[in-house]
PDB file of N, CA and C in Angstrom:
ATOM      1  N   UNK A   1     131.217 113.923 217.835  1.00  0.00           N
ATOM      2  CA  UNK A   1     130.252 114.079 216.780  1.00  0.00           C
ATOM      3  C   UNK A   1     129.293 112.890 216.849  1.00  0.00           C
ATOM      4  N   UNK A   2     128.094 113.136 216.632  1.00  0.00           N
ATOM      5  CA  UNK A   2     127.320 111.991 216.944  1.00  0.00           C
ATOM      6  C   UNK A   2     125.939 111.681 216.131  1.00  0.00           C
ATOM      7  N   UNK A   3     125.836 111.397 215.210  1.00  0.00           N
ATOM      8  CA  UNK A   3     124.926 110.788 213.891  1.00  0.00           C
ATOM      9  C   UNK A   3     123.868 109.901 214.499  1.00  0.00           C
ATOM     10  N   UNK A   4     122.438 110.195 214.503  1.00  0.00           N
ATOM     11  CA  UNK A   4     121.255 109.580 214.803  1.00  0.00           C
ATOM     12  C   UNK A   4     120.678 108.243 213.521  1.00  0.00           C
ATOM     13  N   UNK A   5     120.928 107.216 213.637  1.00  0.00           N
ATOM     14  CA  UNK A   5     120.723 106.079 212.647  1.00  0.00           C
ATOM     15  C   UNK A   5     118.914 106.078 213.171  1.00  0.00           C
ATOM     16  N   UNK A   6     118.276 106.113 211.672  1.00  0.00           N
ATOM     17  CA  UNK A   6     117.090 105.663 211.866  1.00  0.00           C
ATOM     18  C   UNK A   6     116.164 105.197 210.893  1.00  0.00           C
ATOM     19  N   UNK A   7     115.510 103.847 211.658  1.00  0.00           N
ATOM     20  CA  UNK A   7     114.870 102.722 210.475  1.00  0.00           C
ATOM     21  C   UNK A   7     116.155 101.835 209.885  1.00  0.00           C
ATOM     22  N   UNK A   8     117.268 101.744 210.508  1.00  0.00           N
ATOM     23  CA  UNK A   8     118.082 101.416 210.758  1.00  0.00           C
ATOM     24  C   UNK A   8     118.790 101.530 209.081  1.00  0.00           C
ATOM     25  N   UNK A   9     118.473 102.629 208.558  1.00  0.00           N
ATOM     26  CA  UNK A   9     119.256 103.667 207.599  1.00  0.00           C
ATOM     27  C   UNK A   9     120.915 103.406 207.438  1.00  0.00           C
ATOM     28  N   UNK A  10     121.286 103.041 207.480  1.00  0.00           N
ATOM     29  CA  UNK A  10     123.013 103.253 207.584  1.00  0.00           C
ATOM     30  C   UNK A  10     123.362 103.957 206.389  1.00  0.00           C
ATOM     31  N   UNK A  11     123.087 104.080 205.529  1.00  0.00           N
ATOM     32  CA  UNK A  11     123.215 105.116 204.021  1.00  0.00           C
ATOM     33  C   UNK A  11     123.175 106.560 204.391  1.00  0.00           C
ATOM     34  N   UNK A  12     121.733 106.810 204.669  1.00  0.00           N
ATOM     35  CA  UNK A  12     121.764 107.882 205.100  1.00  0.00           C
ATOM     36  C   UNK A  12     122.130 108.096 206.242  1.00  0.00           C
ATOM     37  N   UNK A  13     122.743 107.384 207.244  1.00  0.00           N
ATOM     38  CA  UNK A  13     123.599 107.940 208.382  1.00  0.00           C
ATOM     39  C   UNK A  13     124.843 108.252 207.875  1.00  0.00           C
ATOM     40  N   UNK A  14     125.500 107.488 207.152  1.00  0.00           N
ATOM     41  CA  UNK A  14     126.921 108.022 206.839  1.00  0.00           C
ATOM     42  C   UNK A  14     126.687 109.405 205.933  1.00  0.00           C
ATOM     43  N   UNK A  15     125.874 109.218 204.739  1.00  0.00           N
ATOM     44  CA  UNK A  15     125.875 110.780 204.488  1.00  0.00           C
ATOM     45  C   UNK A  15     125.717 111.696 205.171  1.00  0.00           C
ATOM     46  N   UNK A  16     125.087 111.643 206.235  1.00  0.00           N
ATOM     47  CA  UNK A  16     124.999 112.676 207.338  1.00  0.00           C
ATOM     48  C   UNK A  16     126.421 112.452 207.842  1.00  0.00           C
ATOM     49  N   UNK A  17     126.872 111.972 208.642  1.00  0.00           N
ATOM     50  CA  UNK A  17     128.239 112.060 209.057  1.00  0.00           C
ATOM     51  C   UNK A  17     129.111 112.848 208.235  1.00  0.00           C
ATOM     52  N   UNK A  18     128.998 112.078 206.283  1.00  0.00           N
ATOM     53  CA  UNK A  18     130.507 112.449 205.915  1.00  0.00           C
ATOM     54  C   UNK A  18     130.147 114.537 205.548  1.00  0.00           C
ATOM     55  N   UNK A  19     129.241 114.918 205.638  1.00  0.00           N
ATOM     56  CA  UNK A  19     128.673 116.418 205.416  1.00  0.00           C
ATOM     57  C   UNK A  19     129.037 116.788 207.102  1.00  0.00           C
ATOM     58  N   UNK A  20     128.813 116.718 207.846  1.00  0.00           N
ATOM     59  CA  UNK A  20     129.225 117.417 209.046  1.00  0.00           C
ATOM     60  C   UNK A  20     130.529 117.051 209.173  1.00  0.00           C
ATOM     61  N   UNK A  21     131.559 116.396 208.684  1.00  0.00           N
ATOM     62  CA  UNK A  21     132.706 116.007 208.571  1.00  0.00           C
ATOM     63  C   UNK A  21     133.583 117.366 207.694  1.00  0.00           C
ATOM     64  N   UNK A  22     132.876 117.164 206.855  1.00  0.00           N
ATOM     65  CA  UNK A  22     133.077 118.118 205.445  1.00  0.00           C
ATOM     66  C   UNK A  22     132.963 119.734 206.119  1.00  0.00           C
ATOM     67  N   UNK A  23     131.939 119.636 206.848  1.00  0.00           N
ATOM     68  CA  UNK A  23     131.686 120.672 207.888  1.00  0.00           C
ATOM     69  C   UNK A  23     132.362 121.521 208.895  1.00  0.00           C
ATOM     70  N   UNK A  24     133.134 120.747 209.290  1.00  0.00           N
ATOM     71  CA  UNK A  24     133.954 121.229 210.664  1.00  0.00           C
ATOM     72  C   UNK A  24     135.396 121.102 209.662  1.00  0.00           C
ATOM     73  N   UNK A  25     135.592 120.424 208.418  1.00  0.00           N
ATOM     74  CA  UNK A  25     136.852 120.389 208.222  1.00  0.00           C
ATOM     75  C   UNK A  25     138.077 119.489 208.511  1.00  0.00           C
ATOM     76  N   UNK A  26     137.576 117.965 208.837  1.00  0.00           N
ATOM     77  CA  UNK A  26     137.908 116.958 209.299  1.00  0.00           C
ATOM     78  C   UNK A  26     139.252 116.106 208.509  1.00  0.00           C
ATOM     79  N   UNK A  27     138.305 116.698 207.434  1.00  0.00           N
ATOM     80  CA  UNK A  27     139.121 116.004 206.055  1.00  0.00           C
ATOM     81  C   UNK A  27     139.743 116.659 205.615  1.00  0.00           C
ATOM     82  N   UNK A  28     139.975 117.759 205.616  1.00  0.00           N
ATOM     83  CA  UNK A  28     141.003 119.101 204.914  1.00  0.00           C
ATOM     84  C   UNK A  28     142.331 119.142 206.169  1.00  0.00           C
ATOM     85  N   UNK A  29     141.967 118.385 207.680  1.00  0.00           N
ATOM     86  CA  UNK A  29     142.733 118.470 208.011  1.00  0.00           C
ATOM     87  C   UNK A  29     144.006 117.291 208.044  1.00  0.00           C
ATOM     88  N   UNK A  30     142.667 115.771 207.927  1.00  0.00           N
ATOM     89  CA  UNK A  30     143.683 114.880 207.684  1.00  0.00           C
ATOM     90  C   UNK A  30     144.435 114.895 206.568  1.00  0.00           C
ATOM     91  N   UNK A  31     144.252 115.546 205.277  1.00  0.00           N
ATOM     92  CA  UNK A  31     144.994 115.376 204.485  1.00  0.00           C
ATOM     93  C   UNK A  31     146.353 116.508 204.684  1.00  0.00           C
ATOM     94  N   UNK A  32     145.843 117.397 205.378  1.00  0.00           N
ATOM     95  CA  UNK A  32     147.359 118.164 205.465  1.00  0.00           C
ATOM     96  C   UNK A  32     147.926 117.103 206.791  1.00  0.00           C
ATOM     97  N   UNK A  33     147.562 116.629 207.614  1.00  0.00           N
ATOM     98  CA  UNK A  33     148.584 115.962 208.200  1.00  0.00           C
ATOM     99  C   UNK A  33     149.076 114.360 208.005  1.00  0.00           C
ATOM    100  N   UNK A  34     148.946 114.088 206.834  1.00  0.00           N
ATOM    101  CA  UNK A  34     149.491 112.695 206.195  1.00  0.00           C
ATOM    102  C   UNK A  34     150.991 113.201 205.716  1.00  0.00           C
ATOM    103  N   UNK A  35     151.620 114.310 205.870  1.00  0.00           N
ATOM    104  CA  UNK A  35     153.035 114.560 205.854  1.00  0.00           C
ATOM    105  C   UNK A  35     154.011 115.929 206.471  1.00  0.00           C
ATOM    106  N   UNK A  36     154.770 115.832 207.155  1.00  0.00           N
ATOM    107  CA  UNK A  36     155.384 116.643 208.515  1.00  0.00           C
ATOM    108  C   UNK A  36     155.145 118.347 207.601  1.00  0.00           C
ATOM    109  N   UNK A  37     154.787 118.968 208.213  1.00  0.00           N
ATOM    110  CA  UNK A  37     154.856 120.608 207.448  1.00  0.00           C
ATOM    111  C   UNK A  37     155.592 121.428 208.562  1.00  0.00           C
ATOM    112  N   UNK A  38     156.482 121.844 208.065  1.00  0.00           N
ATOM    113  CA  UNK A  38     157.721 122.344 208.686  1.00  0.00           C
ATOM    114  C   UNK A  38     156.653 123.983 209.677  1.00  0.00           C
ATOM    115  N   UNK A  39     156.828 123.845 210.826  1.00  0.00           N
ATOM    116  CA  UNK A  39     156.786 125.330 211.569  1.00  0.00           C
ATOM    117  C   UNK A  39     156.411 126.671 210.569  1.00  0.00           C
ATOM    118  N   UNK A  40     157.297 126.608 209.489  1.00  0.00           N
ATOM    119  CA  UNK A  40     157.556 127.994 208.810  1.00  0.00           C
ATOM    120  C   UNK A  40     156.933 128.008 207.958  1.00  0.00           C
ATOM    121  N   UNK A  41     156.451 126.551 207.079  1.00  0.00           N
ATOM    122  CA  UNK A  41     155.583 126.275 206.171  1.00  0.00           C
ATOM    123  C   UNK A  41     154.269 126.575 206.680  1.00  0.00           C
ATOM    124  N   UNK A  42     153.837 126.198 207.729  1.00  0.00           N
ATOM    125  CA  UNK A  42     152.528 126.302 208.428  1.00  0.00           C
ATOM    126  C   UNK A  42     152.092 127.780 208.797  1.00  0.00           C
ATOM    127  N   UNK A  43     152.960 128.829 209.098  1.00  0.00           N
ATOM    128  CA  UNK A  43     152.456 129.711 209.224  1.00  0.00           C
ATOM    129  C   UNK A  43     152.515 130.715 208.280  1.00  0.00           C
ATOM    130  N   UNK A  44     153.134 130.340 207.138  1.00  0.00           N
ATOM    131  CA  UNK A  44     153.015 130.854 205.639  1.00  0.00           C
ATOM    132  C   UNK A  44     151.729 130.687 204.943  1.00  0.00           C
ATOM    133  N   UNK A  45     150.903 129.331 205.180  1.00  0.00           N
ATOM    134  CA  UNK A  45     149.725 129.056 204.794  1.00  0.00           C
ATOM    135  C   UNK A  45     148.649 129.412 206.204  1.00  0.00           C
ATOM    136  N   UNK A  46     148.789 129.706 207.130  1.00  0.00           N
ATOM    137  CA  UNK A  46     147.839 129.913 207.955  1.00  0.00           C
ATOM    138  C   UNK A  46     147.798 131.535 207.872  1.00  0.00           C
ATOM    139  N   UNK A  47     148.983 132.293 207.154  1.00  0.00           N
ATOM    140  CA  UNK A  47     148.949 133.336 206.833  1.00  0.00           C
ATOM    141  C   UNK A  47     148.299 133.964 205.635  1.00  0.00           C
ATOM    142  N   UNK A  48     148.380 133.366 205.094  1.00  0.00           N
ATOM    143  CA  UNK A  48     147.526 133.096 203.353  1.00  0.00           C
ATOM    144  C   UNK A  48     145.972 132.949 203.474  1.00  0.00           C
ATOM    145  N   UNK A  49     145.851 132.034 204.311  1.00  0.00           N
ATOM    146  CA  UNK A  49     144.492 131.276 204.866  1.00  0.00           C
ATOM    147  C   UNK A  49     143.778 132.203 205.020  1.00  0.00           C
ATOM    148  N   UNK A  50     144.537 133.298 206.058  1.00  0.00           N
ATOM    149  CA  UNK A  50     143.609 134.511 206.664  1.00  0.00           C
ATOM    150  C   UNK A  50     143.509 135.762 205.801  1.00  0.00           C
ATOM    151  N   UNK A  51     144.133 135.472 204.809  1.00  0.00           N
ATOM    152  CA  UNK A  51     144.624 137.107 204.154  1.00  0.00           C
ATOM    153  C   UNK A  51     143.109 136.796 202.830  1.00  0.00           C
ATOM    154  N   UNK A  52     142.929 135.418 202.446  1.00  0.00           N
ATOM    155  CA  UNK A  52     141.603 135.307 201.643  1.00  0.00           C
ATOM    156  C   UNK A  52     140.457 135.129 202.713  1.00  0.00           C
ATOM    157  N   UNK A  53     140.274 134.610 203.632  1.00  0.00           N
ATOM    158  CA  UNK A  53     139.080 134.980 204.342  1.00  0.00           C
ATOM    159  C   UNK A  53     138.864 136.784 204.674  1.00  0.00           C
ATOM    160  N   UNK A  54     139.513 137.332 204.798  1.00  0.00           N
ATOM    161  CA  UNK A  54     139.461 138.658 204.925  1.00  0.00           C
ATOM    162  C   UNK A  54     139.186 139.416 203.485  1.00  0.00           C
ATOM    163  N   UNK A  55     139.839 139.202 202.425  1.00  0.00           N
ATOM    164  CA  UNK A  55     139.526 139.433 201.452  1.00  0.00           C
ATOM    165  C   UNK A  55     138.327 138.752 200.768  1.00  0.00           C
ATOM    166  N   UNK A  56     137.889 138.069 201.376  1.00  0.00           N
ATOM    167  CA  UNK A  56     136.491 137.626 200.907  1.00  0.00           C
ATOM    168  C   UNK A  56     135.258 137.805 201.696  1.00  0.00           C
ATOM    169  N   UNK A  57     135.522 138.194 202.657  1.00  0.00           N
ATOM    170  CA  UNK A  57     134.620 139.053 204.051  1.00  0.00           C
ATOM    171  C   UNK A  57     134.501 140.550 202.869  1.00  0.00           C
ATOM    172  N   UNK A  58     135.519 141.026 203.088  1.00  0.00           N
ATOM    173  CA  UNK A  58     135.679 142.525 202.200  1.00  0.00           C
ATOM    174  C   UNK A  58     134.550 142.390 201.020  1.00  0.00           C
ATOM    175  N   UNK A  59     135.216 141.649 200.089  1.00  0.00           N
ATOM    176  CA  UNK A  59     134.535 141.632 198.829  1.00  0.00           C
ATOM    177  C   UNK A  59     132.763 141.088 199.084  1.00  0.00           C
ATOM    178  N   UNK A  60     132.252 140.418 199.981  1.00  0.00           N
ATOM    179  CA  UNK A  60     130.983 139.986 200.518  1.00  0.00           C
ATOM    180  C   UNK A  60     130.030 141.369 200.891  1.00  0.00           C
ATOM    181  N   UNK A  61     131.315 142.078 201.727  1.00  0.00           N
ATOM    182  CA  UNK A  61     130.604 143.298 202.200  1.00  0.00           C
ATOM    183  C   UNK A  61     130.251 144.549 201.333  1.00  0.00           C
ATOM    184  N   UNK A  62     131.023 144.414 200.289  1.00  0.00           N
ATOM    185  CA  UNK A  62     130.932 145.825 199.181  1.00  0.00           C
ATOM    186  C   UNK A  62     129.681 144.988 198.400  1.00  0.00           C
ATOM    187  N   UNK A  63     129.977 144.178 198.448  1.00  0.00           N
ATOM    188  CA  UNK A  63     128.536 143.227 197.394  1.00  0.00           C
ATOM    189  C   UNK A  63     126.992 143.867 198.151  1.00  0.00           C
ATOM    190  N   UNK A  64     127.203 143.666 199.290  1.00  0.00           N
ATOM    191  CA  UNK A  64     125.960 144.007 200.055  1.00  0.00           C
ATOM    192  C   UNK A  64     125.628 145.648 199.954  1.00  0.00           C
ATOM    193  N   UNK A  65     127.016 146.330 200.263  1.00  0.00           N
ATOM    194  CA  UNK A  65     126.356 147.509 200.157  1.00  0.00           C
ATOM    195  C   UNK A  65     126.124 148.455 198.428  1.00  0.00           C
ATOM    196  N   UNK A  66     126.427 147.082 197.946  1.00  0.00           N
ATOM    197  CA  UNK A  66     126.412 147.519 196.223  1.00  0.00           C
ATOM    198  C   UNK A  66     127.477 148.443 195.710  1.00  0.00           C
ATOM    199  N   UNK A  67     128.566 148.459 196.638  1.00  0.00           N
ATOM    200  CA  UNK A  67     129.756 149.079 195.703  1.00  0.00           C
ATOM    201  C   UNK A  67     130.465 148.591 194.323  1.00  0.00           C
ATOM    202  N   UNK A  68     130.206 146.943 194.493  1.00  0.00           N
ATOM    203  CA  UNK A  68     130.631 145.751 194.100  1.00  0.00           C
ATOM    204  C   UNK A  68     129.268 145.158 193.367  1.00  0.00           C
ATOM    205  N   UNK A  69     129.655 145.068 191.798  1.00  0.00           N
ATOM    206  CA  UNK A  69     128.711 143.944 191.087  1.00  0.00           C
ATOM    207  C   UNK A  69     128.580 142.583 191.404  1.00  0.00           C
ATOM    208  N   UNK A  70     127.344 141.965 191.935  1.00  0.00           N
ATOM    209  CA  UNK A  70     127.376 140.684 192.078  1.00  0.00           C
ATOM    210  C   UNK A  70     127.677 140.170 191.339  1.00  0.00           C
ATOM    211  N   UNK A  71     128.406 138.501 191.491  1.00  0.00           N
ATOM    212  CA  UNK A  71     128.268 138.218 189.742  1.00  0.00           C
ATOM    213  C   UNK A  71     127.385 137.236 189.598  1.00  0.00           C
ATOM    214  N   UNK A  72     126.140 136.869 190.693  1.00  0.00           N
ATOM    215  CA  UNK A  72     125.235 136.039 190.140  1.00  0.00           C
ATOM    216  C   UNK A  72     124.515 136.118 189.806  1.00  0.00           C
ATOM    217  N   UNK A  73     124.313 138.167 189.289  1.00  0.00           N
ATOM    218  CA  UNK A  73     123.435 138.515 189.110  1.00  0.00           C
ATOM    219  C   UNK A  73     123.604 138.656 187.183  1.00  0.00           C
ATOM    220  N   UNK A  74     123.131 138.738 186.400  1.00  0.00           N
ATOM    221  CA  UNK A  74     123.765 139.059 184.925  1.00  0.00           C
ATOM    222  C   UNK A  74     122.840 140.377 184.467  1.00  0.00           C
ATOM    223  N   UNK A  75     123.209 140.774 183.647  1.00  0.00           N
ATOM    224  CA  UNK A  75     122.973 142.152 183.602  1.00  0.00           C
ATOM    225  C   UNK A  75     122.048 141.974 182.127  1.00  0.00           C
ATOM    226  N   UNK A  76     120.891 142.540 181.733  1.00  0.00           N
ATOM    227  CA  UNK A  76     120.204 142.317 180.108  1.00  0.00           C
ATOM    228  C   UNK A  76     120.260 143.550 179.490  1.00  0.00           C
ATOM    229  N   UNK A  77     119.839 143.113 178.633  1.00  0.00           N
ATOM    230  CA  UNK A  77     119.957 144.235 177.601  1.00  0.00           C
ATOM    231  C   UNK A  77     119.636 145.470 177.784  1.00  0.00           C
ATOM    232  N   UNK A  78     118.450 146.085 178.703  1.00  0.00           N
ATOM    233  CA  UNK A  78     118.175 147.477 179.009  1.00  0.00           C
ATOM    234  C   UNK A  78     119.197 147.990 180.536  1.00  0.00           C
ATOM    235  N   UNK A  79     120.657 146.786 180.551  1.00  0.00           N
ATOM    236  CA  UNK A  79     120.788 147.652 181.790  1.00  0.00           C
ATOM    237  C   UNK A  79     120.632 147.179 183.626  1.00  0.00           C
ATOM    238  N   UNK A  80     119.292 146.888 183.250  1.00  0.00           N
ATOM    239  CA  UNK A  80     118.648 146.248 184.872  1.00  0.00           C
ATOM    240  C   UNK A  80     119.422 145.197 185.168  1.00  0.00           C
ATOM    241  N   UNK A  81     119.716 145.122 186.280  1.00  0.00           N
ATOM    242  CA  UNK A  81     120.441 143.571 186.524  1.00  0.00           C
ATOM    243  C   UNK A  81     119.084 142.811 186.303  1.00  0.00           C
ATOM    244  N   UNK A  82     119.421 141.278 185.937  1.00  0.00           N
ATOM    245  CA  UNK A  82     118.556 140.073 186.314  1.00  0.00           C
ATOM    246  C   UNK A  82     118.517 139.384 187.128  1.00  0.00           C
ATOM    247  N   UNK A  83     118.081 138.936 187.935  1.00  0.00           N
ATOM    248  CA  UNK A  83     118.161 137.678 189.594  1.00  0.00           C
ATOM    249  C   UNK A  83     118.097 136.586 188.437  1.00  0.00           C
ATOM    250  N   UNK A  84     119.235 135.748 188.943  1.00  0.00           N
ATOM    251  CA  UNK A  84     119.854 134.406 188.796  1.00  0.00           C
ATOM    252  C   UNK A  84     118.443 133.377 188.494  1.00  0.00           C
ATOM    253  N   UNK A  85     117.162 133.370 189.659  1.00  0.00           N
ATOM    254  CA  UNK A  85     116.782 132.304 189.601  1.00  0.00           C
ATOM    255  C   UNK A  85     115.054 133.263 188.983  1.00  0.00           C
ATOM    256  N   UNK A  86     115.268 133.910 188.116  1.00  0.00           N
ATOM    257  CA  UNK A  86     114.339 134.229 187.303  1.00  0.00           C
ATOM    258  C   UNK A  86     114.604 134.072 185.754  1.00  0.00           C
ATOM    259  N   UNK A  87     113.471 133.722 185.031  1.00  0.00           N
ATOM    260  CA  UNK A  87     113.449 133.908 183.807  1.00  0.00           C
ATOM    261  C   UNK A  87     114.007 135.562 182.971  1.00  0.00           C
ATOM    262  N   UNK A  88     114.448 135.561 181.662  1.00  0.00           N
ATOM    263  CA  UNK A  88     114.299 136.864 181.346  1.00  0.00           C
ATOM    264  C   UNK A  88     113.483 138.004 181.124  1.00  0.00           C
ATOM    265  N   UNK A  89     112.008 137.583 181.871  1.00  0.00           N
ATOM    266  CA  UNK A  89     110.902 138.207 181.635  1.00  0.00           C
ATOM    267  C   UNK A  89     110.335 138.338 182.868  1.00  0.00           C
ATOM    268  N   UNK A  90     110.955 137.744 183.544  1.00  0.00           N
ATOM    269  CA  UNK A  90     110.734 138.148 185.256  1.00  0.00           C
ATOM    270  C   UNK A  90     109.896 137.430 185.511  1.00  0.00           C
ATOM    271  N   UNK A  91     109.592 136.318 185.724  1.00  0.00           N
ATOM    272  CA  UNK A  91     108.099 135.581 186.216  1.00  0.00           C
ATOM    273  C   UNK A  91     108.579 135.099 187.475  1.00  0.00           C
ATOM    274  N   UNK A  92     107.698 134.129 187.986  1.00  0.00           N
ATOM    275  CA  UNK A  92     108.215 133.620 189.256  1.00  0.00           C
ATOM    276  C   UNK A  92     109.452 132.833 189.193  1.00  0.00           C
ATOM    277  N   UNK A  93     109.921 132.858 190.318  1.00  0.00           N
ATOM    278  CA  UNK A  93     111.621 132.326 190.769  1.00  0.00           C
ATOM    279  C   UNK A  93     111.877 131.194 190.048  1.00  0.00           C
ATOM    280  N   UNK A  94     112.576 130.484 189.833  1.00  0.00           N
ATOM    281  CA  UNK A  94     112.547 128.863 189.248  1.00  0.00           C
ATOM    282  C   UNK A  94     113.180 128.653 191.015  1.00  0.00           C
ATOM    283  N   UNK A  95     112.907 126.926 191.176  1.00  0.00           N
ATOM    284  CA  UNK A  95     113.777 126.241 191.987  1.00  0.00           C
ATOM    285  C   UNK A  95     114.947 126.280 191.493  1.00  0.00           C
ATOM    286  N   UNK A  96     116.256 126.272 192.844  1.00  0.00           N
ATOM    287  CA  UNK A  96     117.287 126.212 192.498  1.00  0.00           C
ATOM    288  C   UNK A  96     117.600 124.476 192.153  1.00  0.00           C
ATOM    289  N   UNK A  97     118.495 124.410 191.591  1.00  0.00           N
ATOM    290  CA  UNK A  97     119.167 122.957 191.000  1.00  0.00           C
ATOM    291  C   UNK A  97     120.427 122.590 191.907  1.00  0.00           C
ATOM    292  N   UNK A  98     120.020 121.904 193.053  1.00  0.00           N
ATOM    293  CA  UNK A  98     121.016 121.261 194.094  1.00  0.00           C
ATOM    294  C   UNK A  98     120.119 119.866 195.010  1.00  0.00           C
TER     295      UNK A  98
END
């Protein structure tokens, strides 16, 4: 992994680092291996692991084809859904807050 320092930034180099860290999962892994997880334990949770990525692939996909209510969408008073990053009167988008 390899982080570009520039204007000799070191702040914003490590935030870049610790997000592509966060990224690949670096840290979710050192903390499961700071203590021995038995063979049987591990594939109980790597079994689990996969059974919600699949179930959340699923539920992503009925969202898209609208079988499934979004829920970031909220619904008003006549019915119509509302988009998240509109007012209740529909004007232009707001910026999101991140």
């Amino acid at each position: 992994m390899q982080v570009l320092v520039r204007d000799n930034n070191i702040d914003q180099a490590l935030r870049v680092l610790k997000k592509k860290m966060q990224r690949e999962g670096i840290f979710r892994e050192m903390k499961q291996r700071r203590s021995y997880e038995k063979p049987s334990e591990r594939k109980v949770r790597e079994k689990s692991e996969a059974v919600r990525r699949a179930r959340k692939l699923a539920r992503k996909k009925l969202q898209r084809e609208g079988l499934l209510a979004d829920p970031r969408k909220k619904k008003t008073l006549d019915g119509k859904p509302q988009d998240r990053n509109r007012g209740a009167e529909g004007g232009p988008p707001r910026s999101p807050r991140f």
